[in-house]
C-alpha atoms as a PDB file:
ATOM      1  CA  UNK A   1     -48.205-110.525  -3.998  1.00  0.00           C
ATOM      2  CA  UNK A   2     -51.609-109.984  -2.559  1.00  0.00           C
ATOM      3  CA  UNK A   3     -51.584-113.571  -1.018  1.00  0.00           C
ATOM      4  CA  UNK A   4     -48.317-112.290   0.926  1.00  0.00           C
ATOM      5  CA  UNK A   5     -49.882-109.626   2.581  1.00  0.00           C
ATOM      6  CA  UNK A   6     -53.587-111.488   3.431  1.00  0.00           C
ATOM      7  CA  UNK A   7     -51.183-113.824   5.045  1.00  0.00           C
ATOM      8  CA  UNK A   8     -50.094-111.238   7.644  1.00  0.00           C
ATOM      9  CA  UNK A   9     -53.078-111.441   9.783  1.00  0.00           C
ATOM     10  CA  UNK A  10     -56.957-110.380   9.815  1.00  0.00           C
ATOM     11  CA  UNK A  11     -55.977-106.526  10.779  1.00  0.00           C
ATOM     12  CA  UNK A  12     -54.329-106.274   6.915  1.00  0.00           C
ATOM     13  CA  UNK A  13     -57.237-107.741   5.542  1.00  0.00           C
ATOM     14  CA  UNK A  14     -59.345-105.807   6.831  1.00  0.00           C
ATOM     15  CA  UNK A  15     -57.303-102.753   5.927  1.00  0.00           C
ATOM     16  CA  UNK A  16     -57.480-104.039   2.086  1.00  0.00           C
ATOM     17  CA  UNK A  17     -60.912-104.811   2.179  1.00  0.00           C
ATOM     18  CA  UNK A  18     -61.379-100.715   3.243  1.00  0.00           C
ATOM     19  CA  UNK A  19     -59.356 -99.752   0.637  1.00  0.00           C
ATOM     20  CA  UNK A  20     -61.386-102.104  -2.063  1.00  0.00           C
ATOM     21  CA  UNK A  21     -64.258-100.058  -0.576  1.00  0.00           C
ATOM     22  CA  UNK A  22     -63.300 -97.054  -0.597  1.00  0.00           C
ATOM     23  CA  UNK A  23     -62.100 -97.701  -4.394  1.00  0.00           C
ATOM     24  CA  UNK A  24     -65.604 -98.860  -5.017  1.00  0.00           C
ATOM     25  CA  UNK A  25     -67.126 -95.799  -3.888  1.00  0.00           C
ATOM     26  CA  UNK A  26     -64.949 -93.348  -6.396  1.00  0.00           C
ATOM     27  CA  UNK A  27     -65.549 -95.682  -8.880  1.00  0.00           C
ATOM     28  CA  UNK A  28     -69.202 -95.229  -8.117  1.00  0.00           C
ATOM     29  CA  UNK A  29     -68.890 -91.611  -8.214  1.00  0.00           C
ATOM     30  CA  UNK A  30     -67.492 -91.993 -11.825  1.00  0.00           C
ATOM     31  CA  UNK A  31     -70.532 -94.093 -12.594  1.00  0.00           C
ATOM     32  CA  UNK A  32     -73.115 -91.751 -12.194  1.00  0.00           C
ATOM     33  CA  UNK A  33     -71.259 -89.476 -14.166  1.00  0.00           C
ATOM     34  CA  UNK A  34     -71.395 -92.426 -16.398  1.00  0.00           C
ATOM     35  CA  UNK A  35     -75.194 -93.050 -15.552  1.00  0.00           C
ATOM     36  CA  UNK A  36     -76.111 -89.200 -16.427  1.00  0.00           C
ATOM     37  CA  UNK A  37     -74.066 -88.527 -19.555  1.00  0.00           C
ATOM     38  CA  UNK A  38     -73.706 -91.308 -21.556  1.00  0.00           C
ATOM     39  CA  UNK A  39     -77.815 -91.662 -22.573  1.00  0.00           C
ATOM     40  CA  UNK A  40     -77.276 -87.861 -23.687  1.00  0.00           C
ATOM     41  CA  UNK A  41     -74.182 -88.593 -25.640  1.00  0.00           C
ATOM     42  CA  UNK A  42     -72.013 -86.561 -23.508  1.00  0.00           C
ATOM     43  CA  UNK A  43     -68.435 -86.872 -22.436  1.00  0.00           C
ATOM     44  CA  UNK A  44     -68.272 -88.771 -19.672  1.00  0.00           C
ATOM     45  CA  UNK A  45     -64.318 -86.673 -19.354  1.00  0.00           C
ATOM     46  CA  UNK A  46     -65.095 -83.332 -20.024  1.00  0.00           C
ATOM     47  CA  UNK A  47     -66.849 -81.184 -18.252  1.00  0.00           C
ATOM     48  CA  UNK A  48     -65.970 -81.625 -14.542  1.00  0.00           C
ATOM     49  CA  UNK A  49     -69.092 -82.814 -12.569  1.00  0.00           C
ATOM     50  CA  UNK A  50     -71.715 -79.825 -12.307  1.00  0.00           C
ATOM     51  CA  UNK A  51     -74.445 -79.633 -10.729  1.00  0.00           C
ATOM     52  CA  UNK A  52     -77.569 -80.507 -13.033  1.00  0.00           C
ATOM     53  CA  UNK A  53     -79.729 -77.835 -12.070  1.00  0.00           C
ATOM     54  CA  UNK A  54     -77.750 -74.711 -11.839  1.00  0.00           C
ATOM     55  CA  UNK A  55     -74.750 -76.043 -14.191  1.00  0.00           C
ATOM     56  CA  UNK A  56     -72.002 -74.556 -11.293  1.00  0.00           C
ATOM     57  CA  UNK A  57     -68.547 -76.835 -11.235  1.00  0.00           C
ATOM     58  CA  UNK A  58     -68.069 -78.664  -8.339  1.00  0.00           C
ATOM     59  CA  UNK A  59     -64.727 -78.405  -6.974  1.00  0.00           C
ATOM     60  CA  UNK A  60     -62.708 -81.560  -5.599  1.00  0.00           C
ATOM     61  CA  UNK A  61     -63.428 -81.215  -1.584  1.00  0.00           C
ATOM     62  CA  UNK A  62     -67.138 -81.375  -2.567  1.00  0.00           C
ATOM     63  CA  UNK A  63     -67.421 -84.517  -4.698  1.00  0.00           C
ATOM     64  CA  UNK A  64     -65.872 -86.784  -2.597  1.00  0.00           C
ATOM     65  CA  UNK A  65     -67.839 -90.299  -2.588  1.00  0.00           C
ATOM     66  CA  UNK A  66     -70.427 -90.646   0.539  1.00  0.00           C
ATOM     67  CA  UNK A  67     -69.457 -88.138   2.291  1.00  0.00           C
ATOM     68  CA  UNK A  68     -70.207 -84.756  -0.120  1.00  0.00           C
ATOM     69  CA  UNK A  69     -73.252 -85.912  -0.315  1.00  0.00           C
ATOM     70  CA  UNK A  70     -73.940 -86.650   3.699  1.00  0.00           C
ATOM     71  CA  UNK A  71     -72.244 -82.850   4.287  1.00  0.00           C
ATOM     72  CA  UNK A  72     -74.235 -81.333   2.018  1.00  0.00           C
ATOM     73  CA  UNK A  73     -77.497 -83.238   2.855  1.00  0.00           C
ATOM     74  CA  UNK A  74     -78.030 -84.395  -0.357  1.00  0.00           C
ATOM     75  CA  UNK A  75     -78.870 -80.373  -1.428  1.00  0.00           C
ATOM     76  CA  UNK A  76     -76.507 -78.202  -4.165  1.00  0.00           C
ATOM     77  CA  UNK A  77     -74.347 -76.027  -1.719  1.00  0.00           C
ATOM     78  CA  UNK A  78     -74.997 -73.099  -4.416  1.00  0.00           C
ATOM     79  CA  UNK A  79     -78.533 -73.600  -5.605  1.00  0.00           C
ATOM     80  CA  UNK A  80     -79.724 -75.928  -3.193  1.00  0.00           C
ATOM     81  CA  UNK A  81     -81.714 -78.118  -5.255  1.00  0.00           C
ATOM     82  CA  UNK A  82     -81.593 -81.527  -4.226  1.00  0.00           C
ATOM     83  CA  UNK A  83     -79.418 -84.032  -5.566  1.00  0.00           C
ATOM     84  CA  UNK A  84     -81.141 -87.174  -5.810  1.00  0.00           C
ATOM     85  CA  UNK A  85     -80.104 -89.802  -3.295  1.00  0.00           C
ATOM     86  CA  UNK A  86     -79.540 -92.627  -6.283  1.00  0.00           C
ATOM     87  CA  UNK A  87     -75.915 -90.388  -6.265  1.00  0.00           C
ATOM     88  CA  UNK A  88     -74.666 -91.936  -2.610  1.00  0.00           C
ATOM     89  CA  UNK A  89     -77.046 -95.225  -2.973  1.00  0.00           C
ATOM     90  CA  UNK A  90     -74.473 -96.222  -6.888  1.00  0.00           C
ATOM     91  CA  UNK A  91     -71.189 -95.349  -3.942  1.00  0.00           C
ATOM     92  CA  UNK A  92     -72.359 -97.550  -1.683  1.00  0.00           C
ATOM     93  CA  UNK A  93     -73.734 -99.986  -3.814  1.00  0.00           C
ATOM     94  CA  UNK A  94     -70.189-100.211  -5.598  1.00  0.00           C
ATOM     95  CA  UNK A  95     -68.085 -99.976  -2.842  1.00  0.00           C
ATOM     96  CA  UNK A  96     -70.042-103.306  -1.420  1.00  0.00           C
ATOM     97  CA  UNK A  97     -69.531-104.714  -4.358  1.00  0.00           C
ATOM     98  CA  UNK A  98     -66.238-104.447  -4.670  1.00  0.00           C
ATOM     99  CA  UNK A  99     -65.297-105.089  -0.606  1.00  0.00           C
ATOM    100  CA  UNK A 100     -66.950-108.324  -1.148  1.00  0.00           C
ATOM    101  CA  UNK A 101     -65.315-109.057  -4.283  1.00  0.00           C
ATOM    102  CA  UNK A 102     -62.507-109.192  -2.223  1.00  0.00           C
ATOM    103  CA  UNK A 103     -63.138-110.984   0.771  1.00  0.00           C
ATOM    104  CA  UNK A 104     -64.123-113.751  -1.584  1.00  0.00           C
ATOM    105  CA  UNK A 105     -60.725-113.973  -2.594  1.00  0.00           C
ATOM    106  CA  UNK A 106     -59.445-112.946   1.147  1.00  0.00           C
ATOM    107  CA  UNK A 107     -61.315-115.996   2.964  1.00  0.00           C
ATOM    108  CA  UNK A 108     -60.614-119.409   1.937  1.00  0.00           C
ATOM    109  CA  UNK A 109     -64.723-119.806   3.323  1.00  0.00           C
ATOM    110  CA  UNK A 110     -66.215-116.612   2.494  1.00  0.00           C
ATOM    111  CA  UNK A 111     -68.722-115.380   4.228  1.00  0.00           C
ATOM    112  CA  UNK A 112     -72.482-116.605   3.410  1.00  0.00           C
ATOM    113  CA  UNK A 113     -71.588-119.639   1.627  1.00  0.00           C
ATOM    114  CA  UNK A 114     -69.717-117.660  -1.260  1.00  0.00           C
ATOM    115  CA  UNK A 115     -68.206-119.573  -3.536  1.00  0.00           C
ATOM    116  CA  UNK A 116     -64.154-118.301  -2.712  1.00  0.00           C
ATOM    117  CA  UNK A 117     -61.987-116.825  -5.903  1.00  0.00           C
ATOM    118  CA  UNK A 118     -58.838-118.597  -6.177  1.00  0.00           C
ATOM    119  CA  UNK A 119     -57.050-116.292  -8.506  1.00  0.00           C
ATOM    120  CA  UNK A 120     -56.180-112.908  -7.524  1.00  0.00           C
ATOM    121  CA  UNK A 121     -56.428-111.583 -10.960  1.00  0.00           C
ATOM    122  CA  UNK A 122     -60.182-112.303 -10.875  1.00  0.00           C
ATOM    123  CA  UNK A 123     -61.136-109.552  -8.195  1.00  0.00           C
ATOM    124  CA  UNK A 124     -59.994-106.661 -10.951  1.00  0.00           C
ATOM    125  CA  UNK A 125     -62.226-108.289 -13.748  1.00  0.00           C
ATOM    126  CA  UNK A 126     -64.995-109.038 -11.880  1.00  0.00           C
ATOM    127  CA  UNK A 127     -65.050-105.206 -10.150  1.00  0.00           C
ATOM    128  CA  UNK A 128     -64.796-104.099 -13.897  1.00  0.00           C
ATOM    129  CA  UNK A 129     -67.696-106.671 -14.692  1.00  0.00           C
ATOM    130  CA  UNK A 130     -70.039-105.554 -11.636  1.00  0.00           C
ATOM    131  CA  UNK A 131     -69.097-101.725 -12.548  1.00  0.00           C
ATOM    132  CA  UNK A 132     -70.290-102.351 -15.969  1.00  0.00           C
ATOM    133  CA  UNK A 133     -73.483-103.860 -14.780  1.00  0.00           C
ATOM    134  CA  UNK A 134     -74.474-101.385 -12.366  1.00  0.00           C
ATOM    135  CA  UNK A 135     -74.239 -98.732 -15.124  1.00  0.00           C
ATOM    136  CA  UNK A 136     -75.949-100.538 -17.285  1.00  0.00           C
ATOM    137  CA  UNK A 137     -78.837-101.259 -14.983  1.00  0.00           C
ATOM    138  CA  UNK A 138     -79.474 -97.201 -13.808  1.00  0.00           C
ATOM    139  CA  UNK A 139     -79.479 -96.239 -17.625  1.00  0.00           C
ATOM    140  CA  UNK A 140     -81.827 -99.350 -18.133  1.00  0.00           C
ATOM    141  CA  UNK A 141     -84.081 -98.448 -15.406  1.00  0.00           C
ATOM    142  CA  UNK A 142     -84.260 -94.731 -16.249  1.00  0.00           C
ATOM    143  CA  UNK A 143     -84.123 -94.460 -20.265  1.00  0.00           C
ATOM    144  CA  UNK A 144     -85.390 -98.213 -21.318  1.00  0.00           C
ATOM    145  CA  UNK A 145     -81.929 -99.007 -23.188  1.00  0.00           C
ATOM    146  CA  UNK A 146     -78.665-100.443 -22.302  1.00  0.00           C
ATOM    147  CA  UNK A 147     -75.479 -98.651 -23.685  1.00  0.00           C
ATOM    148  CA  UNK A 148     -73.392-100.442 -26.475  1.00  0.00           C
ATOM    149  CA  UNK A 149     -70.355 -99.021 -24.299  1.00  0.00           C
ATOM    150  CA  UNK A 150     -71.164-102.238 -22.038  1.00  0.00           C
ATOM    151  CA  UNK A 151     -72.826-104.463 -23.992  1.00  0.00           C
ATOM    152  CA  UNK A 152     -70.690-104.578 -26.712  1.00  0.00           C
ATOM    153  CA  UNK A 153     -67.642-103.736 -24.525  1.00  0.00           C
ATOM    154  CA  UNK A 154     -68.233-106.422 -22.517  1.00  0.00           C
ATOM    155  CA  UNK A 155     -68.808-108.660 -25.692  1.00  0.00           C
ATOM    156  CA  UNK A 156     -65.130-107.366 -26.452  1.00  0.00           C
ATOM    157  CA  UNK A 157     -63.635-107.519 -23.288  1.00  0.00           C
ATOM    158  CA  UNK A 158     -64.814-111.111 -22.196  1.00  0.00           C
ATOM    159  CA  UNK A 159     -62.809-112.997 -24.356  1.00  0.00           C
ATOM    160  CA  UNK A 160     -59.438-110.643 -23.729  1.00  0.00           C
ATOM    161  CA  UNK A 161     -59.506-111.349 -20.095  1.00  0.00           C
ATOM    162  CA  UNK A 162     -61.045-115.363 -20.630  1.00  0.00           C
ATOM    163  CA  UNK A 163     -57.372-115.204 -22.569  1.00  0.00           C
ATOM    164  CA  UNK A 164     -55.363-113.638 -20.273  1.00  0.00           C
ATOM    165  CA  UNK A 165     -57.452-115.446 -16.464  1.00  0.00           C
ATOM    166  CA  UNK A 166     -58.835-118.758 -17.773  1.00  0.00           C
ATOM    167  CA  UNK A 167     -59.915-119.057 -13.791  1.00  0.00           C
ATOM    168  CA  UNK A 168     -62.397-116.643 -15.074  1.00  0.00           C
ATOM    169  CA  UNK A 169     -64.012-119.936 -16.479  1.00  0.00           C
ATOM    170  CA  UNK A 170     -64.593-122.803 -14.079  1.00  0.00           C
ATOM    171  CA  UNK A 171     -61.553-125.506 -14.347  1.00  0.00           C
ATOM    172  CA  UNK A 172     -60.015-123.784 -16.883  1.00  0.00           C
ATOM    173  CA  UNK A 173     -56.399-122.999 -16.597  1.00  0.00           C
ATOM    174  CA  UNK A 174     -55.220-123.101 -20.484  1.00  0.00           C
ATOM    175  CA  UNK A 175     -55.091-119.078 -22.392  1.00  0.00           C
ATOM    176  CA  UNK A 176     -56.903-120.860 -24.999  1.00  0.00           C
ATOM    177  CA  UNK A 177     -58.997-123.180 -23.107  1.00  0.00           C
ATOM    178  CA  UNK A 178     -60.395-119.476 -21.287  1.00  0.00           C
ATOM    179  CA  UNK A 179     -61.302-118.105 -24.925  1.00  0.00           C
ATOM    180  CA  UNK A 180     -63.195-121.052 -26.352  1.00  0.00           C
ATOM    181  CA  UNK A 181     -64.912-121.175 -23.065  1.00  0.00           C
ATOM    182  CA  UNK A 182     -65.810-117.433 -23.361  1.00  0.00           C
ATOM    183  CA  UNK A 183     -66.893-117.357 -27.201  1.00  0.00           C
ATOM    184  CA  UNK A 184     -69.303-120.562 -26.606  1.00  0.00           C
ATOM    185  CA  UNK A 185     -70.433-118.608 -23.760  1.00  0.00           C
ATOM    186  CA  UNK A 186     -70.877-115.859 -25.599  1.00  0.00           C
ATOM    187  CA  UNK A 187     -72.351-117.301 -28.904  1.00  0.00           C
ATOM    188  CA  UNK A 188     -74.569-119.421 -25.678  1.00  0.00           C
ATOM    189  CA  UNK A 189     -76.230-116.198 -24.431  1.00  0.00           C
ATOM    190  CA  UNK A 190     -76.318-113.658 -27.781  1.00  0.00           C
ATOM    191  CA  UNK A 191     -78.196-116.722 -29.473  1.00  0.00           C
ATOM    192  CA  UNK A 192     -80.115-117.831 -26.991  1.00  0.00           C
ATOM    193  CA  UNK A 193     -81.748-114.242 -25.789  1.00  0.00           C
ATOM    194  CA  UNK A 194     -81.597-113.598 -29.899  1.00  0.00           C
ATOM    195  CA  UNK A 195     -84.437-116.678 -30.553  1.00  0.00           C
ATOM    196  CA  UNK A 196     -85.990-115.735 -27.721  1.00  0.00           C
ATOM    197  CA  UNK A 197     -86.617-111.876 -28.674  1.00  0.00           C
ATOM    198  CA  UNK A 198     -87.403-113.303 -32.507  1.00  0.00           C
ATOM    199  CA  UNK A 199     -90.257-115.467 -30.560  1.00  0.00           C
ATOM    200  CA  UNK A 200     -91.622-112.886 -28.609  1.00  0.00           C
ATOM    201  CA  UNK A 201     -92.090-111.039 -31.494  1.00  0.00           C
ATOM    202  CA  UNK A 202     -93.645-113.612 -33.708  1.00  0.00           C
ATOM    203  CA  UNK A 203     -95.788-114.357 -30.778  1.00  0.00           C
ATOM    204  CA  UNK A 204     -96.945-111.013 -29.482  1.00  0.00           C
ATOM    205  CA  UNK A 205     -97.362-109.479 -33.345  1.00  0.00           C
ATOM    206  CA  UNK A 206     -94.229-106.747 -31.728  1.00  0.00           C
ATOM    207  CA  UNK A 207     -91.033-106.000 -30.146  1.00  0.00           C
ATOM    208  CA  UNK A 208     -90.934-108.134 -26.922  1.00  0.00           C
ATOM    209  CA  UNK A 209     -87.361-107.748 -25.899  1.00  0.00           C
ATOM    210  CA  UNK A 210     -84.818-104.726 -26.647  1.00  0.00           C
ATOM    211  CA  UNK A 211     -81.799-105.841 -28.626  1.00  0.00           C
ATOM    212  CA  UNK A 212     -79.781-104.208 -25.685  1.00  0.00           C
ATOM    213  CA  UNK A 213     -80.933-107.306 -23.837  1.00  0.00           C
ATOM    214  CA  UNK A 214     -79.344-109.716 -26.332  1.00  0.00           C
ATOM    215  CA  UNK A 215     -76.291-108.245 -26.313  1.00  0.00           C
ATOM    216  CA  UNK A 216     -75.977-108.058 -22.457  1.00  0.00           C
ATOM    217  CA  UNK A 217     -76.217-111.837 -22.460  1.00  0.00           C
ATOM    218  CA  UNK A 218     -73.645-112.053 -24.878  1.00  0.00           C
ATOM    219  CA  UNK A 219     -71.672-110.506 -22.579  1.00  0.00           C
ATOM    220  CA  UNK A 220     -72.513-112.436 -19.438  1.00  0.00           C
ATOM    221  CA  UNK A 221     -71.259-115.220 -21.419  1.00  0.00           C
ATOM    222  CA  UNK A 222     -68.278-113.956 -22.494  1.00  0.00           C
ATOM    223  CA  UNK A 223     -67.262-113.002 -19.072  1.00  0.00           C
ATOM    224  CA  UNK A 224     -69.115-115.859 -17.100  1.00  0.00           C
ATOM    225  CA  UNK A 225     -69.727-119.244 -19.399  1.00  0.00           C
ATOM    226  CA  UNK A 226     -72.371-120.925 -20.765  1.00  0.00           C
ATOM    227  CA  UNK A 227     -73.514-122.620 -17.604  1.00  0.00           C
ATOM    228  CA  UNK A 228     -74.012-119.108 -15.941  1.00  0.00           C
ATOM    229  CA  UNK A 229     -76.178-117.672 -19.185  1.00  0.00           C
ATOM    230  CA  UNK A 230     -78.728-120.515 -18.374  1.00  0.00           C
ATOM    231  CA  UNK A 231     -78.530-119.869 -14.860  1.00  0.00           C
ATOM    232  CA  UNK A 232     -78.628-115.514 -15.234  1.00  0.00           C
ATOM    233  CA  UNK A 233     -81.664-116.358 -17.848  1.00  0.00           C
ATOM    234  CA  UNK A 234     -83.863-118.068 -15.452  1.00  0.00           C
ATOM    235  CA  UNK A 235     -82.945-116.200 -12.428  1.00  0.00           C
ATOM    236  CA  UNK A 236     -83.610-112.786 -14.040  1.00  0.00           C
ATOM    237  CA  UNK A 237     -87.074-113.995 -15.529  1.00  0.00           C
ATOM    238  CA  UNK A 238     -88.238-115.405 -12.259  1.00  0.00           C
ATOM    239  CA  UNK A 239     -87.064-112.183 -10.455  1.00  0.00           C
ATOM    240  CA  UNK A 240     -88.327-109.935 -13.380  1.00  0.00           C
ATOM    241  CA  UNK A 241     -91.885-111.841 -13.428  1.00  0.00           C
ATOM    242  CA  UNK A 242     -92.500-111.378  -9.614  1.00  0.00           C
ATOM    243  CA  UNK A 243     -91.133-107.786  -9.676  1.00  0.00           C
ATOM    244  CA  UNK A 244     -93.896-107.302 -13.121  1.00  0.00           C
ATOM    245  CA  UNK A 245     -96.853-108.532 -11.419  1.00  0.00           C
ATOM    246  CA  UNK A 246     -96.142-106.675  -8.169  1.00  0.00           C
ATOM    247  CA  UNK A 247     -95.857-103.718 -10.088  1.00  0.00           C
ATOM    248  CA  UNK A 248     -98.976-104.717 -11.966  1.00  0.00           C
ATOM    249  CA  UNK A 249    -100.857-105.331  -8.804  1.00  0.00           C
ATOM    250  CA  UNK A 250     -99.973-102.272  -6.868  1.00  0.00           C
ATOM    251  CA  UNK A 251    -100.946-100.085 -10.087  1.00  0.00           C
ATOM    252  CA  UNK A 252     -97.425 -99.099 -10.758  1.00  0.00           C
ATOM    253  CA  UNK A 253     -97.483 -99.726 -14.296  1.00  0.00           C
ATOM    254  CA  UNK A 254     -99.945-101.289 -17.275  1.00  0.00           C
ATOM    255  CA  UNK A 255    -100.462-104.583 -18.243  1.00  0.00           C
ATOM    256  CA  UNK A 256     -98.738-104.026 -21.271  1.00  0.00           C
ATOM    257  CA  UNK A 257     -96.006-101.439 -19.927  1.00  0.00           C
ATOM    258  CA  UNK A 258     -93.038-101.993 -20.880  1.00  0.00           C
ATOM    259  CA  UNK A 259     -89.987-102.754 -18.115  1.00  0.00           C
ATOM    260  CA  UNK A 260     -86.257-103.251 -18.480  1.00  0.00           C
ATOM    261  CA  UNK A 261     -84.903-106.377 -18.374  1.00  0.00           C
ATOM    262  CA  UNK A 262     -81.253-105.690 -18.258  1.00  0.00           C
ATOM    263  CA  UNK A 263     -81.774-104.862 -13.945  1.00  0.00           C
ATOM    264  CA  UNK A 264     -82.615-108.515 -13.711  1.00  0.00           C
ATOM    265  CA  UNK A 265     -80.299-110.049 -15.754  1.00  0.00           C
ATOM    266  CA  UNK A 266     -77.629-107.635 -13.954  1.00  0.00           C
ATOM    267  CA  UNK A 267     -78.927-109.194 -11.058  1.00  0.00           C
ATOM    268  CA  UNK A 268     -78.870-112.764 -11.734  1.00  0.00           C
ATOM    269  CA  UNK A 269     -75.181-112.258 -13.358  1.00  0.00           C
ATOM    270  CA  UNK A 270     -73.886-111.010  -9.390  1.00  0.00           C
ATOM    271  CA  UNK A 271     -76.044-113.944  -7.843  1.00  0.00           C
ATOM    272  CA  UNK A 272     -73.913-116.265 -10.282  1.00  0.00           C
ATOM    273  CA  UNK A 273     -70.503-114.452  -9.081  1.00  0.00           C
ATOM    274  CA  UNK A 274     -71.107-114.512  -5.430  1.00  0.00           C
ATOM    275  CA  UNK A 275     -73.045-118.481  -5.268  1.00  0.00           C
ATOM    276  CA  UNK A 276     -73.283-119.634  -8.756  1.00  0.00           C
ATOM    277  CA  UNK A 277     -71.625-122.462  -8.579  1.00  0.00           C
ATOM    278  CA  UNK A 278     -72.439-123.852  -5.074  1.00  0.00           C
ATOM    279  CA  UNK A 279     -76.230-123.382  -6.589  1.00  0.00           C
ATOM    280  CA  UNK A 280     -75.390-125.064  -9.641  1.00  0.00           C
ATOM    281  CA  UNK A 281     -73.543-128.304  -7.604  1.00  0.00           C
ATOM    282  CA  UNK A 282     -76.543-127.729  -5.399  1.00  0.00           C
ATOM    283  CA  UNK A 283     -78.702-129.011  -8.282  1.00  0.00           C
ATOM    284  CA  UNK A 284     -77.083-131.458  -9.582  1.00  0.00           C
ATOM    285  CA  UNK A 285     -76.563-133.200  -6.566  1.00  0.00           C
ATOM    286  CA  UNK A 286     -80.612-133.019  -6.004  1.00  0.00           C
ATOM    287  CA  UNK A 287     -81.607-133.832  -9.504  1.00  0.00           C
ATOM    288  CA  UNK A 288     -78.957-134.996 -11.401  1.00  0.00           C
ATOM    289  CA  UNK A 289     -77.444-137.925  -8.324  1.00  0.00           C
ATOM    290  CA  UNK A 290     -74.511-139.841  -9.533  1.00  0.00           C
ATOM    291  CA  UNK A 291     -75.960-143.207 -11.186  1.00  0.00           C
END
């Protein structure tokens, strides 16, 4: 169905590739809801959105992704507090996400060297997948944990999907070839961030990594494969290391400070989406030549 209309020319891509963005954003909206109330064990349903400071409703034609927040210059219309700009920068950053999503299905050479979907049904997942990550990243970064609502949902929710798109798994195309790629992926990335977190802590006489963390990689694996939890691992060590010692070095934290991990992990799991597996033939190729 979606093929038939990305066949009628660039204009009707580029009107679905809007509409994926515009999606993106509302679903961003939801997120910070999401971000803000589900650390405090609050519905993430009831209330409507309020206004943190003053607690005042805000009615539909002022919470309207991007553009309340431009209208209203990032200031309460009641109270005028300020609403922190993190609101608009989750909308955008999930919109992107998700237009690009698309346009990796939507271009048989996406753009950037991308490595292009070739299932439709993948776009939905992985917007669901990125979603879940960009939550879990803003309650990492401001509350040091990562919410069982998407690490174990995710842990839950791989292996569904892996069942119903085996695509989700390279070369797959067998319901149960999908799952028993997704459990050893998942089994791959719980066990291996689990011995790693029982080593830290052996090593360093205390907790070195949150069991949030664990799970997480369980769930990259679920959703992702083995081959990407060795790939997500490294990348979000390498990125988390030089973010830690820049931090360190500009006096932005201790020595022994404590920072999230999940953010980098999150981010390695998109790298592995968008270029994953042209990185991973990349390799190969380099250090692993045909004999």
């Amino acid at each position: 169905m979606l093929d038939f209309f990305i066949d009628e020319g660039p204009l009707l891509v580029c009107v679905l590739a809007c509409f994926s963005a515009v999606l993106g954003a509302c679903i961003g909206s939801f997120l910070n809801v999401c971000i803000w109330r589900i650390p405090r064990d609050e519905s993430v349903v009831t209330p409507r959105s309020h206004c943190p400071a003053c607690n005042r409703l805000i009615p539909w034609y002022l919470n309207i992704p991007v553009l309340s927040w431009v209208m209203l210059r990032g200031r309460c219309r009641w109270c005028r507090e300020p609403i922190s700009a993190r609101y608009i920068g989750v909308e955008l950053l999930t919109a992107a996400l998700f237009c690009v999503v698309f346009l990796q299905y939507a271009f048989e050479t996406p753009m950037l060297g991308m490595v292009p979907l070739t299932d439709a049904a993948l776009i939905p997942i992985y917007w669901i997948f990125l979603s879940a990550l960009v939550c879990g990243t803003f309650v990492d970064l401001d509350h040091m944990i990562l919410p069982d609502s998407v690490t174990l949902g995710g842990m839950i929710a791989g292996p569904i999907f892996s069942t119903l798109v085996p695509a989700m798994h390279h070369g797959q195309t067998v319901w149960y070839q999908g799952l028993l790629a997704s459990g050893i992926g998942e089994i791959a990335g719980f066990g291996l961030l689990f011995l790693v977190a029982e080593l830290g802590a052996k090593v360093f006489k205390k907790e070195a990594m949150g069991f949030g963390d664990v799970k997480l990689m369980g769930a990259v694996g679920a959703f992702l494969g083995w081959q990407a939890v060795l790939f997500v691992l490294i990348a979000g060590s390498l990125v988390g290391s030089v973010v830690g010692v820049t931090l360190i070095l500009l006096k932005k934290t201790e020595l022994q400070g404590r920072i999230p991990f999940g953010p980098y992990l999150s981010l390695g799991a998109l790298i592995w989406i968008f270029w994953g597996q042209r990185i991973l033939d990349g390799y190969i190729e380099i250090f692993l030549p045909a004999m």
